[in-house]
Protein backbone atom coordinates (compact mmCIF):
# COMPACT_ATOMS: atom_id res chain seq x y z
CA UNK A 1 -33.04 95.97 44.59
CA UNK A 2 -31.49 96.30 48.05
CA UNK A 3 -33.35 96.08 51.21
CA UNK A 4 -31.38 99.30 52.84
CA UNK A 5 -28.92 101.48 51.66
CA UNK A 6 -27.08 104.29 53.82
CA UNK A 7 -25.08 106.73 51.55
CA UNK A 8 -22.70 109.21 53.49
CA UNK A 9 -20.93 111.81 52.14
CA UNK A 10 -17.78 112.96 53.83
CA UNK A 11 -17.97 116.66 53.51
CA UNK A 12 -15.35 119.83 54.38
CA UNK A 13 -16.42 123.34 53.48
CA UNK A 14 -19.03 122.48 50.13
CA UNK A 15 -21.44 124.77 49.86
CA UNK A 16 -20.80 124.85 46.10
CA UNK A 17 -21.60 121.29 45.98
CA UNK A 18 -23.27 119.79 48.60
CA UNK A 19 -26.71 120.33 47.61
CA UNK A 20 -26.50 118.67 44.22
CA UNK A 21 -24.42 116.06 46.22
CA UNK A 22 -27.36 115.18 48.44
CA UNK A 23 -29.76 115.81 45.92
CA UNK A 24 -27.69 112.88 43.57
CA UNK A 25 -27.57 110.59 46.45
CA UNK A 26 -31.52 111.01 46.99
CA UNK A 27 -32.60 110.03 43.81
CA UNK A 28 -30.18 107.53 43.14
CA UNK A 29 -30.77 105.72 46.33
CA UNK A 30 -34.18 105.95 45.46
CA UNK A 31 -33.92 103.91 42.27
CA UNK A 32 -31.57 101.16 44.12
CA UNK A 33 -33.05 100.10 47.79
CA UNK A 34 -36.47 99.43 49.52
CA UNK A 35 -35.24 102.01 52.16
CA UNK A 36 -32.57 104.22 52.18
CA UNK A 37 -30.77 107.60 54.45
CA UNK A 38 -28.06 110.00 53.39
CA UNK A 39 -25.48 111.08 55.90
CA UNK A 40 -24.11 114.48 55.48
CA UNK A 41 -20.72 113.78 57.84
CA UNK A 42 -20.07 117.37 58.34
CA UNK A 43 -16.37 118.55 59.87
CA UNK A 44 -17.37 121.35 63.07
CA UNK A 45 -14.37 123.73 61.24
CA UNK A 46 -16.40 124.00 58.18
CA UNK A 47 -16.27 127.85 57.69
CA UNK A 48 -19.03 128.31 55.02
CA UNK A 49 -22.68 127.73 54.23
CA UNK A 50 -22.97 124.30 54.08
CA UNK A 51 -24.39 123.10 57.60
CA UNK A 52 -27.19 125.57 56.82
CA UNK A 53 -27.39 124.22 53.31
CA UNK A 54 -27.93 120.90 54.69
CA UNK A 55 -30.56 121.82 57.46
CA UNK A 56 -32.53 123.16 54.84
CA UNK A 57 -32.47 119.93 52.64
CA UNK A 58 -33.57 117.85 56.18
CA UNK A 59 -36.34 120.07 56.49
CA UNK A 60 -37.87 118.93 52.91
CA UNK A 61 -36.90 115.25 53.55
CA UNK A 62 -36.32 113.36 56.58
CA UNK A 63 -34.06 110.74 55.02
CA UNK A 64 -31.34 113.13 55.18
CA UNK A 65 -29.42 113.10 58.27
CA UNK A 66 -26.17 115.30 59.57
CA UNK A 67 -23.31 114.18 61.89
CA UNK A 68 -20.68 116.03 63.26
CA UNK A 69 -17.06 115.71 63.27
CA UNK A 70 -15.89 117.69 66.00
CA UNK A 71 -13.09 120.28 65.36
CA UNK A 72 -10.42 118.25 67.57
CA UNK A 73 -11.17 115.08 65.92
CA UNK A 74 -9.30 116.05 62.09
CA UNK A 75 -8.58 113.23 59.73
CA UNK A 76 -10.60 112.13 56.65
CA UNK A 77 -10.56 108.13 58.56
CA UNK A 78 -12.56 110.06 60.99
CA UNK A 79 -15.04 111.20 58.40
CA UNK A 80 -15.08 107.39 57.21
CA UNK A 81 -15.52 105.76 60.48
CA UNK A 82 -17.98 108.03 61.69
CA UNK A 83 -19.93 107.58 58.23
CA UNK A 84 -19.69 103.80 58.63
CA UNK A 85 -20.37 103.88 62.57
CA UNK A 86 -23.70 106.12 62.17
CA UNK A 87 -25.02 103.90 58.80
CA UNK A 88 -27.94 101.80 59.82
CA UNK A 89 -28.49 99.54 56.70
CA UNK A 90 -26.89 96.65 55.53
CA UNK A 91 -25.08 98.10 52.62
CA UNK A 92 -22.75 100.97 53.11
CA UNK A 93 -21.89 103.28 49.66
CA UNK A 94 -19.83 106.34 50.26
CA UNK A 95 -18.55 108.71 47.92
CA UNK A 96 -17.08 112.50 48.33
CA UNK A 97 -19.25 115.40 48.59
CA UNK A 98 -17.06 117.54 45.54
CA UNK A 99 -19.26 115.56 42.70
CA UNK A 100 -16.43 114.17 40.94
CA UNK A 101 -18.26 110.90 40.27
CA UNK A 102 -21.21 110.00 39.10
CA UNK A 103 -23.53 108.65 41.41
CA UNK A 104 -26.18 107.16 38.49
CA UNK A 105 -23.17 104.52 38.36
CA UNK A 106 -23.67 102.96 41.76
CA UNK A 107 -25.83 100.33 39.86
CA UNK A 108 -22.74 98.78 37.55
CA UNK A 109 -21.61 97.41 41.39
CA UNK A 110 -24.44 95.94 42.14
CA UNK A 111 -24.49 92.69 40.24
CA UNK A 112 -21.50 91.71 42.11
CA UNK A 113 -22.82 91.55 45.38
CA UNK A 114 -23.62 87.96 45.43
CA UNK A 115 -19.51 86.99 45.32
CA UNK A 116 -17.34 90.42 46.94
CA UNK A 117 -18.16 91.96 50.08
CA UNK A 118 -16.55 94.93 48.95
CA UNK A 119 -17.23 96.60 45.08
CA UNK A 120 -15.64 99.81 44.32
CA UNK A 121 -14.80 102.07 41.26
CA UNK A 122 -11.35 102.64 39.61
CA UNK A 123 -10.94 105.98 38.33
CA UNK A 124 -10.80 104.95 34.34
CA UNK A 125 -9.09 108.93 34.11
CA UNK A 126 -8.63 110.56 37.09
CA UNK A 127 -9.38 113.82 36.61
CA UNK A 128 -7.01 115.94 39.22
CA UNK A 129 -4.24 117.94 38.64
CA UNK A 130 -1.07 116.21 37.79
CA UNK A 131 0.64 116.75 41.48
CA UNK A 132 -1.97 114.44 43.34
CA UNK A 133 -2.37 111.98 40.50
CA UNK A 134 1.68 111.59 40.86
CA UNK A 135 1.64 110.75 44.66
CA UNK A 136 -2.04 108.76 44.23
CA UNK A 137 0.12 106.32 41.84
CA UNK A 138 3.24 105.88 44.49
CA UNK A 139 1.00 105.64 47.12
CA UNK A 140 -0.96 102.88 45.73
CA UNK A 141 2.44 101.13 44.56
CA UNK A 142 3.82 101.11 48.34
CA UNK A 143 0.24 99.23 49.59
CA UNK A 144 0.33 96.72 47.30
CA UNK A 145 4.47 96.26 47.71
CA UNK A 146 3.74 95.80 51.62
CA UNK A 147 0.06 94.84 51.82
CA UNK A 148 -0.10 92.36 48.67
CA UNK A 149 -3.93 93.89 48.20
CA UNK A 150 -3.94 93.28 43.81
CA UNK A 151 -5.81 96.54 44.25
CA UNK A 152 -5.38 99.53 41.89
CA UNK A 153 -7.08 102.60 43.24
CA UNK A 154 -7.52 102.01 46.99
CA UNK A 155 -8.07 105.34 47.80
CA UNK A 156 -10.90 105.53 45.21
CA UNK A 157 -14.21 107.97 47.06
CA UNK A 158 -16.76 105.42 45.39
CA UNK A 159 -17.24 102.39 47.38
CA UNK A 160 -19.71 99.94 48.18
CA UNK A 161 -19.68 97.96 51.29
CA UNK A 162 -21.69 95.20 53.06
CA UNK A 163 -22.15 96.09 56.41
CA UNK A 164 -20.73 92.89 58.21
CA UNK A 165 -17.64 93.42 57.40
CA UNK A 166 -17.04 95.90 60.35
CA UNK A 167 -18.50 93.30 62.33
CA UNK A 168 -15.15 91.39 61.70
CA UNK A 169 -12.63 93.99 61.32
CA UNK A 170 -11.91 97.19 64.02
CA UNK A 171 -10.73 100.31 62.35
CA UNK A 172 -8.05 102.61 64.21
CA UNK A 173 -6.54 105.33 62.00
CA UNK A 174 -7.75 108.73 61.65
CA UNK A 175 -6.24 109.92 58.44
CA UNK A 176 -6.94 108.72 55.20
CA UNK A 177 -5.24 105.31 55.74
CA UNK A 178 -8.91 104.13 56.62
CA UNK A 179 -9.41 103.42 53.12
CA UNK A 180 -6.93 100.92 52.85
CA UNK A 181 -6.97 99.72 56.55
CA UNK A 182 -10.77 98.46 55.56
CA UNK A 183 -9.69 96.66 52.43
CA UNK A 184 -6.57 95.21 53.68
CA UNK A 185 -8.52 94.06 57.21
CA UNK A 186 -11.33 92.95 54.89
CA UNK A 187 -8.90 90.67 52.71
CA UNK A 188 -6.94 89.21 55.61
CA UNK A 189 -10.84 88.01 56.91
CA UNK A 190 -11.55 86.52 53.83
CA UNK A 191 -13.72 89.30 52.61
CA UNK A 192 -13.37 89.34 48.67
CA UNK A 193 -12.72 92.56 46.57
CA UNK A 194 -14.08 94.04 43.59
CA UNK A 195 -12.96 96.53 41.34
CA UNK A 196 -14.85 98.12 38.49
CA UNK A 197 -13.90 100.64 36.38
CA UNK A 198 -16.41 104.46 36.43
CA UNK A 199 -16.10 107.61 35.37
CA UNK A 200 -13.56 110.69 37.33
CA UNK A 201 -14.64 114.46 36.95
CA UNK A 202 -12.45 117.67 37.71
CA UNK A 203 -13.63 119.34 40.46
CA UNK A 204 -16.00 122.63 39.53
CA UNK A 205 -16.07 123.97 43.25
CA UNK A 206 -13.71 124.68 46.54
CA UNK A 207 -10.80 122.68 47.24
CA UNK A 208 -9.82 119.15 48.83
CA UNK A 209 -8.85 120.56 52.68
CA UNK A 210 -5.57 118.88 52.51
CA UNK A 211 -4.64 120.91 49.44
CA UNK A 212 -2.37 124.31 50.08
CA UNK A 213 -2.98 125.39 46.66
CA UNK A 214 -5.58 124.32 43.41
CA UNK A 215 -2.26 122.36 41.84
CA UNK A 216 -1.90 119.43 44.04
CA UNK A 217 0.33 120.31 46.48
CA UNK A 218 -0.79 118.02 49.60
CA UNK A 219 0.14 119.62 52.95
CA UNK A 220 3.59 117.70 54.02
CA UNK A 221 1.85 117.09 57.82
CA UNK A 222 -0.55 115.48 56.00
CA UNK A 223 1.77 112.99 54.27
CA UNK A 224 4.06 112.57 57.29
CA UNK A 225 1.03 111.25 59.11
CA UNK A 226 0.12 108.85 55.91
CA UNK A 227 3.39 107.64 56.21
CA UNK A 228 3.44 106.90 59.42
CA UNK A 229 -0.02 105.34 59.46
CA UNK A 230 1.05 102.87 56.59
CA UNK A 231 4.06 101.71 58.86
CA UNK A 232 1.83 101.10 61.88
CA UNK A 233 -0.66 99.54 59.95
CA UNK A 234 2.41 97.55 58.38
CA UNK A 235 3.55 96.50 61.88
CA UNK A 236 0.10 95.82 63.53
CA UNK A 237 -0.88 93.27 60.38
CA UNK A 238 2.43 91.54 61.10
């Protein structure tokens, strides 16, 4: 059992899914920590229901709590660091508000608290249309070419983190870099790394936001600013 656990969910236009995201993080929080919150990291150019979805859920349960990501602050590292920034417990989980995983699988990272700092799940299948599982798989090749990291999946949306790690390490990027930045930062401070291996699911509702189209197709300012974020990131650790 865990003395605290914050859970934050990273979240861009999911009214189709946000409730039974919070709902999943509730319960299963519940069943893993003394106390617990769930951060609903909410971007200010969401154009749907979901803020009011989420002020409902606070109203039945005061655990629940909603940040903002202002509308001139883009980037999913911003989502991350304000997730990590506005977490008050000592262990720091944080998945993706779509429901592709599983969050009754949190527990199979536990037991490996008392040697990694860091536990996380590899996608066994990931379940995404062929286009992003193509440039997941050369992105992960170029960080461990440059960055030597032994990891598999580091942009994997189902991570478990002790909080004293961002005691050591400062995090800079805004796009989704973060990910790895935290890992790599964590390794090079002599933070260890675990992998372990859960279940992927296809998306039943909306659309990632840096999708143009349901097939994959990442938006190419999107991937010109991942590219240049790995060679700063390259340059800064050297």
């Amino acid at each position: 059992m865990l003395s605290g656990l914050s859970i934050f969910l990273p979240t861009y236009n999911e009214e189709g899914n946000i409730r039974k995201s919070v709902e999943n993080a509730l319960s299963n929080a519940k069943k893993i920590a003394s106390e617990y919150e769930v951060i609903v990291v909410l971007a200010k150019n969401s154009a749907d229901n979901t803020e009011n979805i989420v002020k409902g859920l606070m109203k039945k349960n005061k655990r629940i709590r909603l940040v903002y990501q202002e509308a001139d602050q883009r980037g999913y590292g911003v989502a991350l660091r304000l997730g990590i920034a506005n977490s008050r417990y000592n262990y720091i989980f944080y998945t993706d508000a779509d429901n592709q995983y599983n969050m009754k699988e949190i527990p199979k990272l536990l037991p490996y608290l008392k040697d990694y700092d860091i536990v996380y799940g590899r996608r066994m299948k990931r379940r995404d249309v062929i286009g992003r599982i193509i440039l997941a798989r050369v992105y992960n090749f170029i960080l461990r070419l440059l960055f030597r990291t032994g990891v598999r999946d580091i942009d994997s949306a189902f991570k478990l983190y002790k909080k004293k790690i961002f005691e050591k390490i400062k995090l800079r990027y805004k796009t989704g870099i973060v990910d790895a930045e935290i890992i790599i930062k964590a390794q090079r401070n002599n933070f260890k790394v675990k992998e372990i291996e859960v279940h992927h699911y296809y998306r039943k509702s909306g659309k990632a936001m840096y999708e143009l189209f349901n097939v994959g197709m990442i938006r190419p300012k999107v991937i010109l600013d991942l590219m240049r974020d790995i060679i700063r990131l390259w340059i800064e650790l050297r």
